[in-house]
Protein backbone atom coordinates (compact mmCIF):
# COMPACT_ATOMS: atom_id res chain seq x y z
CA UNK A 1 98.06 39.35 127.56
CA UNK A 2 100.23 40.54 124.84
CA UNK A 3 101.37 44.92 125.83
CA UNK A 4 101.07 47.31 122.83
CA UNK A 5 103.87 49.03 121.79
CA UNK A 6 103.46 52.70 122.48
CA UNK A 7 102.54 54.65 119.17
CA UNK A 8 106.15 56.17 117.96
CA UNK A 9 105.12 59.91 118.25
CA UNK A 10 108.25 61.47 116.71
CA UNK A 11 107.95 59.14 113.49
CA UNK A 12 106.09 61.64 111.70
CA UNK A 13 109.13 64.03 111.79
CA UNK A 14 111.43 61.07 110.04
CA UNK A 15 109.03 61.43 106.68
CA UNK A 16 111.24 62.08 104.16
CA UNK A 17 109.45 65.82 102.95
CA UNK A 18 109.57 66.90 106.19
CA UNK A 19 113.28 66.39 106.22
CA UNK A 20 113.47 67.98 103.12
CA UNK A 21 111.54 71.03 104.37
CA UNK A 22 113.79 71.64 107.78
CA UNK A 23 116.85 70.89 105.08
CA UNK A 24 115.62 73.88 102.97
CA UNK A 25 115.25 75.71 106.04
CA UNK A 26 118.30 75.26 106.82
CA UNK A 27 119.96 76.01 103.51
CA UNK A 28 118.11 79.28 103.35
CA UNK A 29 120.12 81.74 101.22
CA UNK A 30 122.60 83.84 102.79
CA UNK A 31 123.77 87.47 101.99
CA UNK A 32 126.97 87.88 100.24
CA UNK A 33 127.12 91.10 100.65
CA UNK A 34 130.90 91.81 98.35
CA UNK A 35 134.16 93.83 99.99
CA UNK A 36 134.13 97.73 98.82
CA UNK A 37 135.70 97.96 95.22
CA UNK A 38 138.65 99.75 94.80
CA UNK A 39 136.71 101.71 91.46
CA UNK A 40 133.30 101.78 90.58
CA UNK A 41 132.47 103.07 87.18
CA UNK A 42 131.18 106.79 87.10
CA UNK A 43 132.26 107.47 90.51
CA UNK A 44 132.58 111.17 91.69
CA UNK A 45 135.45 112.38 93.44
CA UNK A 46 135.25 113.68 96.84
CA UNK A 47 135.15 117.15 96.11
CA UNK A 48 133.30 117.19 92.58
CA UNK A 49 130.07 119.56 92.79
CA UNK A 50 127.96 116.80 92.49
CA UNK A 51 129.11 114.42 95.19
CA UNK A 52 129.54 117.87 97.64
CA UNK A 53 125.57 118.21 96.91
CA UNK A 54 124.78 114.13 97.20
CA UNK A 55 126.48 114.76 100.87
CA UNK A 56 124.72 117.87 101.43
CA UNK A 57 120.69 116.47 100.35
CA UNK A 58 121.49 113.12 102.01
CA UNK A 59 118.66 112.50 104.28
CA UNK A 60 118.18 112.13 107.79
CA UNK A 61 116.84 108.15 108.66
CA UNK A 62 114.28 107.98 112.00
CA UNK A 63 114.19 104.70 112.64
CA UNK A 64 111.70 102.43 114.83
CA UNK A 65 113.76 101.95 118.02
CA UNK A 66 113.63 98.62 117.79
CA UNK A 67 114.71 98.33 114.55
CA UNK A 68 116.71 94.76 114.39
CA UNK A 69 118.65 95.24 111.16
CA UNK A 70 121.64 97.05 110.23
CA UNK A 71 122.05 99.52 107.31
CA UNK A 72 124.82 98.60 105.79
CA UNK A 73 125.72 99.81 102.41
CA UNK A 74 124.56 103.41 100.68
CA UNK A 75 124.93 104.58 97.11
CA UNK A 76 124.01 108.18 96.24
CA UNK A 77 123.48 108.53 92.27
CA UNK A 78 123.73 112.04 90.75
CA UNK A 79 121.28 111.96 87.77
CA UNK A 80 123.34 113.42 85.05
CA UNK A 81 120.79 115.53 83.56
CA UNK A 82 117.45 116.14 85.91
CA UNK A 83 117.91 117.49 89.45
CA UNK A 84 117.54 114.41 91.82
CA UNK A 85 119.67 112.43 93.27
CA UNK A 86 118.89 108.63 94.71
CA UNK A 87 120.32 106.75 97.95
CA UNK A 88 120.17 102.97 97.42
CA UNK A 89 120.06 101.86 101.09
CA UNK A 90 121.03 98.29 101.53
CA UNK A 91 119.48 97.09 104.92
CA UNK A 92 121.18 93.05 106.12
CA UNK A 93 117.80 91.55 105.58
CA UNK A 94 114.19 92.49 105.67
CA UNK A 95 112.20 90.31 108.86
CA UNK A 96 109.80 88.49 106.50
CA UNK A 97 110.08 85.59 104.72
CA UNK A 98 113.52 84.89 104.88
CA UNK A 99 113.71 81.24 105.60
CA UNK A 100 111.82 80.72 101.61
CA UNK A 101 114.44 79.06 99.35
CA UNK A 102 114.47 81.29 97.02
CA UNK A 103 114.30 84.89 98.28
CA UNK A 104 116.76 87.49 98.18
CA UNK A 105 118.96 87.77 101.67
CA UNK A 106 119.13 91.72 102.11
CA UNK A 107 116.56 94.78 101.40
CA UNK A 108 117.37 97.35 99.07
CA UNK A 109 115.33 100.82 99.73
CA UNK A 110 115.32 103.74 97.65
CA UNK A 111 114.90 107.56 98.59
CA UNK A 112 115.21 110.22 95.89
CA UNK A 113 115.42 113.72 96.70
CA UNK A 114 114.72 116.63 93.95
CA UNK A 115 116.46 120.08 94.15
CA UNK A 116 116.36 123.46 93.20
CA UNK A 117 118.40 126.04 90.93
CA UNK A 118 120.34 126.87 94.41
CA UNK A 119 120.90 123.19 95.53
CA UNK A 120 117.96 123.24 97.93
CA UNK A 121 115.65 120.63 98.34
CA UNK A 122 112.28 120.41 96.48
CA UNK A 123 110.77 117.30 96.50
CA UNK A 124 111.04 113.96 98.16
CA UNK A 125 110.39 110.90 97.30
CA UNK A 126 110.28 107.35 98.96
CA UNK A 127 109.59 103.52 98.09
CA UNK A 128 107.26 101.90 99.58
CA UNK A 129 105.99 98.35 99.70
CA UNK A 130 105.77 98.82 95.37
CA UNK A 131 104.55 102.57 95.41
CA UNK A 132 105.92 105.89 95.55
CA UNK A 133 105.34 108.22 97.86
CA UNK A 134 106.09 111.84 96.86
CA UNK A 135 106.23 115.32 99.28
CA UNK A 136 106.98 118.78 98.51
CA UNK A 137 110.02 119.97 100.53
CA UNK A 138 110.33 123.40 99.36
CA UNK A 139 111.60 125.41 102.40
CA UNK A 140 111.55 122.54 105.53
CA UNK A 141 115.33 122.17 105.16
CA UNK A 142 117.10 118.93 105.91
CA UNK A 143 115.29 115.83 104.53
CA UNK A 144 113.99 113.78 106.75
CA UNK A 145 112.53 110.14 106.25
CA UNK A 146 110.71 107.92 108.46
CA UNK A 147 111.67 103.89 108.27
CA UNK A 148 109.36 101.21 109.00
CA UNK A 149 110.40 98.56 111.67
CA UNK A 150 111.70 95.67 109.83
CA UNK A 151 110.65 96.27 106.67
CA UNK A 152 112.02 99.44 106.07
CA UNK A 153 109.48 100.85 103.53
CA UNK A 154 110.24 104.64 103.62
CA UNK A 155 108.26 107.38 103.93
CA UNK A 156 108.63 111.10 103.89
CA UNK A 157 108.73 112.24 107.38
CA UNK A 158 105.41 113.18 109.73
CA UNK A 159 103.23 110.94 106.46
CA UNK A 160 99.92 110.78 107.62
CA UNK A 161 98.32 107.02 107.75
CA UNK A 162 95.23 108.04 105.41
CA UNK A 163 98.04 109.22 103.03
CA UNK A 164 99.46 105.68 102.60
CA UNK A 165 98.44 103.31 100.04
CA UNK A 166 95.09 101.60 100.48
CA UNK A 167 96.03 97.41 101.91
CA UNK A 168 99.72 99.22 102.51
CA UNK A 169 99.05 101.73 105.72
CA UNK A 170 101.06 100.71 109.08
CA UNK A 171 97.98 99.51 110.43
CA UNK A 172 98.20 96.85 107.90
CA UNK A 173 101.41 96.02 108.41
CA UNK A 174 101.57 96.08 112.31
CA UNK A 175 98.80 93.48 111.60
CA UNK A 176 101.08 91.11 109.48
CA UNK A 177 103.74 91.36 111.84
CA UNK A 178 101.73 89.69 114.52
CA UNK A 179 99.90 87.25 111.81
CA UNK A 180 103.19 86.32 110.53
CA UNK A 181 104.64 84.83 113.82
CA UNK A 182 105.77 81.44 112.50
CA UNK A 183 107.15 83.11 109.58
CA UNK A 184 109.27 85.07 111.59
CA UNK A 185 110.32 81.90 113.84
CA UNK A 186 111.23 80.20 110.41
CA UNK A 187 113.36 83.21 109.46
CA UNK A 188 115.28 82.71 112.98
CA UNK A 189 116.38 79.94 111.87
CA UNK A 190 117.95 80.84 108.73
CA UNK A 191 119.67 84.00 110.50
CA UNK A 192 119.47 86.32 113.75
CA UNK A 193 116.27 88.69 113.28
CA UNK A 194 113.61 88.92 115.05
CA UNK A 195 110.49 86.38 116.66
CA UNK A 196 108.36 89.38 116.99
CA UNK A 197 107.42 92.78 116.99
CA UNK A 198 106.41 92.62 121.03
CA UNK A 199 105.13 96.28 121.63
CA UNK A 200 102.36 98.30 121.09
CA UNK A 201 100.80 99.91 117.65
CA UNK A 202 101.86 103.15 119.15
CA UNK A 203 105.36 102.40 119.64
CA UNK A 204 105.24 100.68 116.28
CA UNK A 205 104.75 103.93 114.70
CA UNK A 206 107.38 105.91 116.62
CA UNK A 207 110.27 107.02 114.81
CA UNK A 208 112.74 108.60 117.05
CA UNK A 209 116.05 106.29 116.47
CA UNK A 210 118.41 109.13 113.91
CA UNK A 211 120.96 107.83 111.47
CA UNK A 212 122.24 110.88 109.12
CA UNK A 213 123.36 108.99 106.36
CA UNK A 214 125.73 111.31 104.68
CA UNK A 215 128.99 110.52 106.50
CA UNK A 216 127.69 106.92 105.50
CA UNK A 217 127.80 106.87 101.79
CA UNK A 218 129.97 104.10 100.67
CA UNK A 219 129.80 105.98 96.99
CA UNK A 220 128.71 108.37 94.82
CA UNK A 221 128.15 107.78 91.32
CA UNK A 222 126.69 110.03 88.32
CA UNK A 223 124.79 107.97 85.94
CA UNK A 224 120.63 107.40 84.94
CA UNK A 225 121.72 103.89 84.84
CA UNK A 226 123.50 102.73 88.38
CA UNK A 227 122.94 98.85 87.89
CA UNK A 228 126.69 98.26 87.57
CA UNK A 229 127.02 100.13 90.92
CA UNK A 230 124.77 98.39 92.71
CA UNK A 231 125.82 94.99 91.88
CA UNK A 232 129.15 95.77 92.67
CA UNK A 233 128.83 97.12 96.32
CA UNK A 234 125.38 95.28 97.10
CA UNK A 235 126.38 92.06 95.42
CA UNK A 236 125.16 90.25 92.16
CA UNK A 237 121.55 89.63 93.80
CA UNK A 238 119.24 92.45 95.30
CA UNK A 239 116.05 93.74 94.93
CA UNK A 240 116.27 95.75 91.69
CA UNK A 241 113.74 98.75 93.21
CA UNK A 242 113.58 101.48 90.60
CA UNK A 243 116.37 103.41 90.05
CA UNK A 244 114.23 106.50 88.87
CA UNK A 245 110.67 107.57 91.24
CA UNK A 246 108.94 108.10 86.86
């Protein structure tokens, strides 16, 4: 009686497109994240009024304490004629959908705080997920801003959920993370993040992990148009968020 050969189980894996989709995988883009210029156009000396007052409004990060990603390059732009200033924060890489051929390797953030006649703050305001989120901050003091675990959409500290963006509240989000497992498993094997976000919604919104940024500012520039800046210390690719919250 003549044996069957034993179905080849792994011969699915030899098809050509699924060679081509592991190869993809593996050639996910990487962050080239440049070396610090020497100059950067527009830049503010040390002790110039306006890059005294960048340092002074720069706000206090919370972070999610188990935060995976670095921060790793600021830029604090003086507007040159309306009273904000923005901090470009360049985070290594945001958790989702990083193994995709085609997206961009880091996360670029924006925070923009508005100031008085005496150089107090007024107003903050954040990026998130494609809005804007906007507080008064008249008489609290230092500016403080809450970051979202692996995303790090910002948001003017103690932000109520209901006061989010309806389809863009944590809730949502917290959801994703767990939905997007095997997008986060891809990701690890482009570069080290995450597999998971293994705790609790509750822990998922606690933001108790400080980073003052203002001993952290790689520059500060005085422009309305920093585009030159930022491709300079974040690299020739990022994520282009506005550079204005109007």
């Amino acid at each position: 009686m003549k044996r069957r050969s034993a179905p080849n189980r792994t011969g699915k894996w030899r098809h050509p497109y699924y060679l081509l989709f592991f190869v993809a995988i593996a050639c996910g883009p990487r962050a080239r994240i440049p070396t610090l210029p020497a100059v950067l156009p527009e830049a503010l000396t040390a002790e110039h009024p306006g890059a005294v007052l960048a340092r002074q409004l720069a706000p206090l990060l919370y972070l999610q304490r188990d935060e995976w990603f670095p921060l790793v390059r600021i830029l604090a732009v003086v507007h040159p004629s309306r009273p904000v200033i923005a901090y470009h924060l360049l985070w290594r890489d945001d958790a989702h959908a990083a193994w995709l051929p085609f997206t961009i390797p880091t996360d670029q953030e924006v925070v923009w705080v508005g100031y008085d006649s005496t150089g107090a703050p007024s107003d903050l305001w954040t990026y998130w997920h494609g809005s804007i989120l906007h507080a008064n901050w008249r008489g609290k003091g230092q500016v403080i801003v809450d970051v979202q675990w692996g995303k790090h959409g910002s948001m003017p500290s103690r932000t109520r959920e209901r006061d989010l963006p309806l389809f863009k509240r944590l809730g949502d989000f917290y959801a994703i993370a767990w939905l997007g497992l095997p997008d986060l498993a891809l990701g690890r094997l482009t570069r080290a993040g995450p597999l998971c976000f293994c705790h609790g919604y509750d822990r998922y919104r606690e933001f108790n992990r400080p980073l003052l940024i203002a001993p952290l500012l790689d520059a500060i520039v005085r422009t309305e148009s920093p585009n030159q800046s930022l491709r300079l210390l974040f690299g020739k690719t990022y994520s282009e968020k506005p550079n204005w919250p109007w």
